[in-house]
C-alpha atoms as a PDB file:
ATOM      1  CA  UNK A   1     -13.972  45.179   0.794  1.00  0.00           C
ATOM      2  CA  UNK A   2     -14.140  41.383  -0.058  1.00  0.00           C
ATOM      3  CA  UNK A   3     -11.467  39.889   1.441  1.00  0.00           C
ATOM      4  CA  UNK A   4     -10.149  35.995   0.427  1.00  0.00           C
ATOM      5  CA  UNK A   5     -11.820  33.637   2.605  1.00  0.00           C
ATOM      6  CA  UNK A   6     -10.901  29.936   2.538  1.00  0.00           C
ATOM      7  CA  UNK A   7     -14.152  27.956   3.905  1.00  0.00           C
ATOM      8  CA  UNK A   8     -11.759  25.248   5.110  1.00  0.00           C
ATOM      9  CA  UNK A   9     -10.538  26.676   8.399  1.00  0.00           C
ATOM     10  CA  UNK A  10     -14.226  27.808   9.418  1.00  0.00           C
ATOM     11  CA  UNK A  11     -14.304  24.742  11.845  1.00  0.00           C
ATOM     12  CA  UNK A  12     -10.453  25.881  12.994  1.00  0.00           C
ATOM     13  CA  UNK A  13     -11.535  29.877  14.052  1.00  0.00           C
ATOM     14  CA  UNK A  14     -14.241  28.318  15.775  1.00  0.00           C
ATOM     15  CA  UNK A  15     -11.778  25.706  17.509  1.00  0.00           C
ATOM     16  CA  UNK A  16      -9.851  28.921  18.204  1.00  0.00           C
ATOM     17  CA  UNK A  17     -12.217  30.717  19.536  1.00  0.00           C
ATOM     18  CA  UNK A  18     -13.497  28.127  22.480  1.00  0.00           C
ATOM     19  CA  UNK A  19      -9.901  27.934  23.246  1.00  0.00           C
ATOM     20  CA  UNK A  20      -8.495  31.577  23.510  1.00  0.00           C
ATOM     21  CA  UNK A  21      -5.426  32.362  25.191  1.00  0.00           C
ATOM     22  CA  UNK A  22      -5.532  34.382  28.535  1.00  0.00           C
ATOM     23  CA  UNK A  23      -4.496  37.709  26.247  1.00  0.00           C
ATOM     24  CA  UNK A  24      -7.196  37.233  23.854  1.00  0.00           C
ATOM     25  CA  UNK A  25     -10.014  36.968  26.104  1.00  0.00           C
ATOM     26  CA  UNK A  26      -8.797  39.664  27.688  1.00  0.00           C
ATOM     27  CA  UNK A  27      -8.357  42.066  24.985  1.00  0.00           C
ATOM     28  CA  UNK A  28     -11.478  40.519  23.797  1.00  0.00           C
ATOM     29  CA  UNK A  29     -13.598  41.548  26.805  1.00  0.00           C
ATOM     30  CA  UNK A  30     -11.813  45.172  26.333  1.00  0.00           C
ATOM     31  CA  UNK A  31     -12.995  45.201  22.279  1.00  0.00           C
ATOM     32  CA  UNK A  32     -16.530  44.017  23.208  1.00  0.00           C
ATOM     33  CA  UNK A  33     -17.444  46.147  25.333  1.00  0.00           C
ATOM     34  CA  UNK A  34     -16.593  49.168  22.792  1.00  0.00           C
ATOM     35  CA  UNK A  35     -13.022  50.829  24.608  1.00  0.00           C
ATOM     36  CA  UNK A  36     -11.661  51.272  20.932  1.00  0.00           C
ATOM     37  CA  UNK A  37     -13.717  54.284  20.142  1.00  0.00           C
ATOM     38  CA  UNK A  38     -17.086  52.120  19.971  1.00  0.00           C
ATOM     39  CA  UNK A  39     -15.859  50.186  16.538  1.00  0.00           C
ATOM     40  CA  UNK A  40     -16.565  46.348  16.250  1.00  0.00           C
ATOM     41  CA  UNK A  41     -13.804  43.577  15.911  1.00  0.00           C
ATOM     42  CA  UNK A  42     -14.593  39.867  14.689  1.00  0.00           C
ATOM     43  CA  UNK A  43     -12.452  37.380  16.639  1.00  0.00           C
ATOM     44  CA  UNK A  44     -10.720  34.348  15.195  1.00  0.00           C
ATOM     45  CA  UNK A  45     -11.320  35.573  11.428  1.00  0.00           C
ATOM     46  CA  UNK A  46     -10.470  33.977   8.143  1.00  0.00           C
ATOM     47  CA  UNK A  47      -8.737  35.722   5.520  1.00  0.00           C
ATOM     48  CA  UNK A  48      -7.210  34.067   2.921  1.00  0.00           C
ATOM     49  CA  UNK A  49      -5.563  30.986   4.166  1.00  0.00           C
ATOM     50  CA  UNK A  50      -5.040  32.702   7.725  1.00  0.00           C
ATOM     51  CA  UNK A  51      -6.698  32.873  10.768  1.00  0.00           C
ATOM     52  CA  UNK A  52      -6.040  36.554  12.595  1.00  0.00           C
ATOM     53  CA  UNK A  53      -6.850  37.200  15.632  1.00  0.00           C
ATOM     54  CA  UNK A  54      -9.118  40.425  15.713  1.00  0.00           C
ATOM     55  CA  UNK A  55     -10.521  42.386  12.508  1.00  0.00           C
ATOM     56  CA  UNK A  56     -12.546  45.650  12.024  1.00  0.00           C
ATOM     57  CA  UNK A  57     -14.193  45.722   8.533  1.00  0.00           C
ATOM     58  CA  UNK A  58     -14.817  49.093   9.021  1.00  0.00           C
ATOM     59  CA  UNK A  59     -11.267  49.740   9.711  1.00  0.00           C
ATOM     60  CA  UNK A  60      -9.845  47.213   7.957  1.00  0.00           C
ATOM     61  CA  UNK A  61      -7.425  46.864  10.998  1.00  0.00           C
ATOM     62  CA  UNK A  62      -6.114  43.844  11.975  1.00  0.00           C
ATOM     63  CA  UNK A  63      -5.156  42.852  15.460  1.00  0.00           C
ATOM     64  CA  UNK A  64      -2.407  39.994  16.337  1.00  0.00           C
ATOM     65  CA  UNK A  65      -1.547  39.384  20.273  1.00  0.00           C
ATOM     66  CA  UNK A  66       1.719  37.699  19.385  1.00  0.00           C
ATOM     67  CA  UNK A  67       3.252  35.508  22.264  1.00  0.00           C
ATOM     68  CA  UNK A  68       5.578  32.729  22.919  1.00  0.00           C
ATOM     69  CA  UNK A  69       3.335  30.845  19.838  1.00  0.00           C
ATOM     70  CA  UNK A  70       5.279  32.968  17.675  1.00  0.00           C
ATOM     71  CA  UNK A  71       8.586  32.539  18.917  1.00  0.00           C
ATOM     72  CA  UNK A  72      10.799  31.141  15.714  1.00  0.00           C
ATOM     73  CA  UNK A  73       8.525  31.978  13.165  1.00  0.00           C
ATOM     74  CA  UNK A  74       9.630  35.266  12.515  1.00  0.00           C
ATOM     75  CA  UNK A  75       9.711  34.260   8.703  1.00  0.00           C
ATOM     76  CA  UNK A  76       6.386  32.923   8.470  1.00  0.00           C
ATOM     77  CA  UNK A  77       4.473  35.424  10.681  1.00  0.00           C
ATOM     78  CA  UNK A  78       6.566  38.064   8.344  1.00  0.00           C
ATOM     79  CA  UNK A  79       4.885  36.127   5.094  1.00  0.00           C
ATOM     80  CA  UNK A  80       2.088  36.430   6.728  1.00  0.00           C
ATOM     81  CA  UNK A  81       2.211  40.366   7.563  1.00  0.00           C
ATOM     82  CA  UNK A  82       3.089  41.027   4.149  1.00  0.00           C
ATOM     83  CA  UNK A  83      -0.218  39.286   2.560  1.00  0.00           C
ATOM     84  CA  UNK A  84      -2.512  41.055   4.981  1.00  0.00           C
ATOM     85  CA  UNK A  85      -1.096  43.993   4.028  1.00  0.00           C
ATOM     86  CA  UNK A  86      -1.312  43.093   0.582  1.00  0.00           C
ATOM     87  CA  UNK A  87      -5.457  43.857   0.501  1.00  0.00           C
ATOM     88  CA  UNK A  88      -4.498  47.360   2.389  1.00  0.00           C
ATOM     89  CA  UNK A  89      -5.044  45.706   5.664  1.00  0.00           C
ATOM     90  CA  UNK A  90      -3.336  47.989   8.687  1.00  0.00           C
ATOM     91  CA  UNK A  91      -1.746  45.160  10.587  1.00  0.00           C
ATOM     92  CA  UNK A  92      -0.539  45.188  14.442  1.00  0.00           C
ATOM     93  CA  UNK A  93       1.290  42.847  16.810  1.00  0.00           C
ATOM     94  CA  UNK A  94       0.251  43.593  20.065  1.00  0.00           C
ATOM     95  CA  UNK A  95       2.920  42.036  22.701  1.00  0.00           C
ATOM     96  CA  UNK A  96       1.118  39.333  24.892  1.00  0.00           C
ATOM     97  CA  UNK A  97       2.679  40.713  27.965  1.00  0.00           C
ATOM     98  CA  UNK A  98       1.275  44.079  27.331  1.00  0.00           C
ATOM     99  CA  UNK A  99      -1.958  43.032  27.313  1.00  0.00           C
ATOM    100  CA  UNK A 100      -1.848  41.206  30.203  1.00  0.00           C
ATOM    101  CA  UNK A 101      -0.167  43.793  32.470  1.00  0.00           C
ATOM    102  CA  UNK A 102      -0.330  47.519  30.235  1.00  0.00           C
ATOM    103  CA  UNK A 103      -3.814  46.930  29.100  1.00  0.00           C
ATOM    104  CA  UNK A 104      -4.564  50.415  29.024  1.00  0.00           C
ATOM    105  CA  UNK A 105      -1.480  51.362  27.256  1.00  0.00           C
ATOM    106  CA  UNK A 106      -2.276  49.213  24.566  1.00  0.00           C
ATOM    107  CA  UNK A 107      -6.507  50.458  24.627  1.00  0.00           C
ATOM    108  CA  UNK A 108      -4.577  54.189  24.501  1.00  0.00           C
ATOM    109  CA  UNK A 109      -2.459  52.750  21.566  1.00  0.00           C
ATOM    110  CA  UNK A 110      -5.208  51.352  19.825  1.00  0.00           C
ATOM    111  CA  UNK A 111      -7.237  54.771  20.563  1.00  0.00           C
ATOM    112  CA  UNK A 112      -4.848  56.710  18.929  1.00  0.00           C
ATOM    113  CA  UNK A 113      -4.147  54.420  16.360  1.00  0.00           C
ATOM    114  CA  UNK A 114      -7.967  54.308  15.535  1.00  0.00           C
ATOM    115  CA  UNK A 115      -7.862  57.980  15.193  1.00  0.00           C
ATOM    116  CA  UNK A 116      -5.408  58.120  12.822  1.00  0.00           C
ATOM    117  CA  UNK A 117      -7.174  55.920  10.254  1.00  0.00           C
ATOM    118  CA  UNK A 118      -9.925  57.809  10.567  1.00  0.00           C
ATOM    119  CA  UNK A 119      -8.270  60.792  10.106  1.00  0.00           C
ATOM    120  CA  UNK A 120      -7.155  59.313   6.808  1.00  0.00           C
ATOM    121  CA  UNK A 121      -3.552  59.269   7.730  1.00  0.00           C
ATOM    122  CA  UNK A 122      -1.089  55.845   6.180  1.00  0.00           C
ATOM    123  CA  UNK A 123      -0.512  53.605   8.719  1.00  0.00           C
ATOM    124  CA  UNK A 124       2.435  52.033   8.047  1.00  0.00           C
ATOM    125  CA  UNK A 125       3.322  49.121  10.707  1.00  0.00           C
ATOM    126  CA  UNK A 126       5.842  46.326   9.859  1.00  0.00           C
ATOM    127  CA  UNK A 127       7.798  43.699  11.697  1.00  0.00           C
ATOM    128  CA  UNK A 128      11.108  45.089  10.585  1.00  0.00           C
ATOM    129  CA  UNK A 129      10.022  48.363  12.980  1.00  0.00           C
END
């Protein structure tokens, strides 16, 4: 699938990737070396006029560590949600706490989760849950 890129905020992944928070580079570490079932994430990727923070083409699964970054911008990271999904994107927030100190609960979660797309089942996750 050919998804919206905006060439613009190239320079601003790659900002975000030499600067990671402490939950991304973890998670990141967890992603690269294949614990979700062996399937490949991008980090820091453009779509559309957003930056998220881990994608699987193959899965089209998007993965957003959301921390105290996102605190008051329920609105916005809701707009934001809602777009993603809009190009049948599966979109999850991953707590930053979690990944710090449950990180295999959330590699389980993401296991499962993985599973289930595969299996051809909806995925339906939203902010309201």
């Amino acid at each position: 699938m050919q998804l919206p890129y905006n060439k613009s905020l190239q320079s601003r992944a790659r900002e975000l990737r030499k600067n990671s928070t402490l939950s991304e580079v973890l998670l990141w570490n967890a992603l690269k070396q294949k614990r979700a079932l062996g399937f490949d994430f991008d980090r820091q990727k453009v779509i559309g006029n957003y930056i998220v923070d881990f994608y699987s083409p193959r899965l089209n699964l998007v993965l957003e560590i959301d921390g105290s970054s996102h605190d008051g911008k329920y609105e916005y990271d809701l707009e934001r949600h809602k777009y993603l999904e809009s190009f049948g994107l599966t979109v999850v927030h991953i707590n930053d706490k979690d990944v710090k100190y449950k990180m295999n609960d959330v590699l389980n979660m993401l296991e499962t989760l993985i599973i289930n797309i595969q299996n051809g089942e909806e995925i339906k996750m939203s902010l309201d849950d």
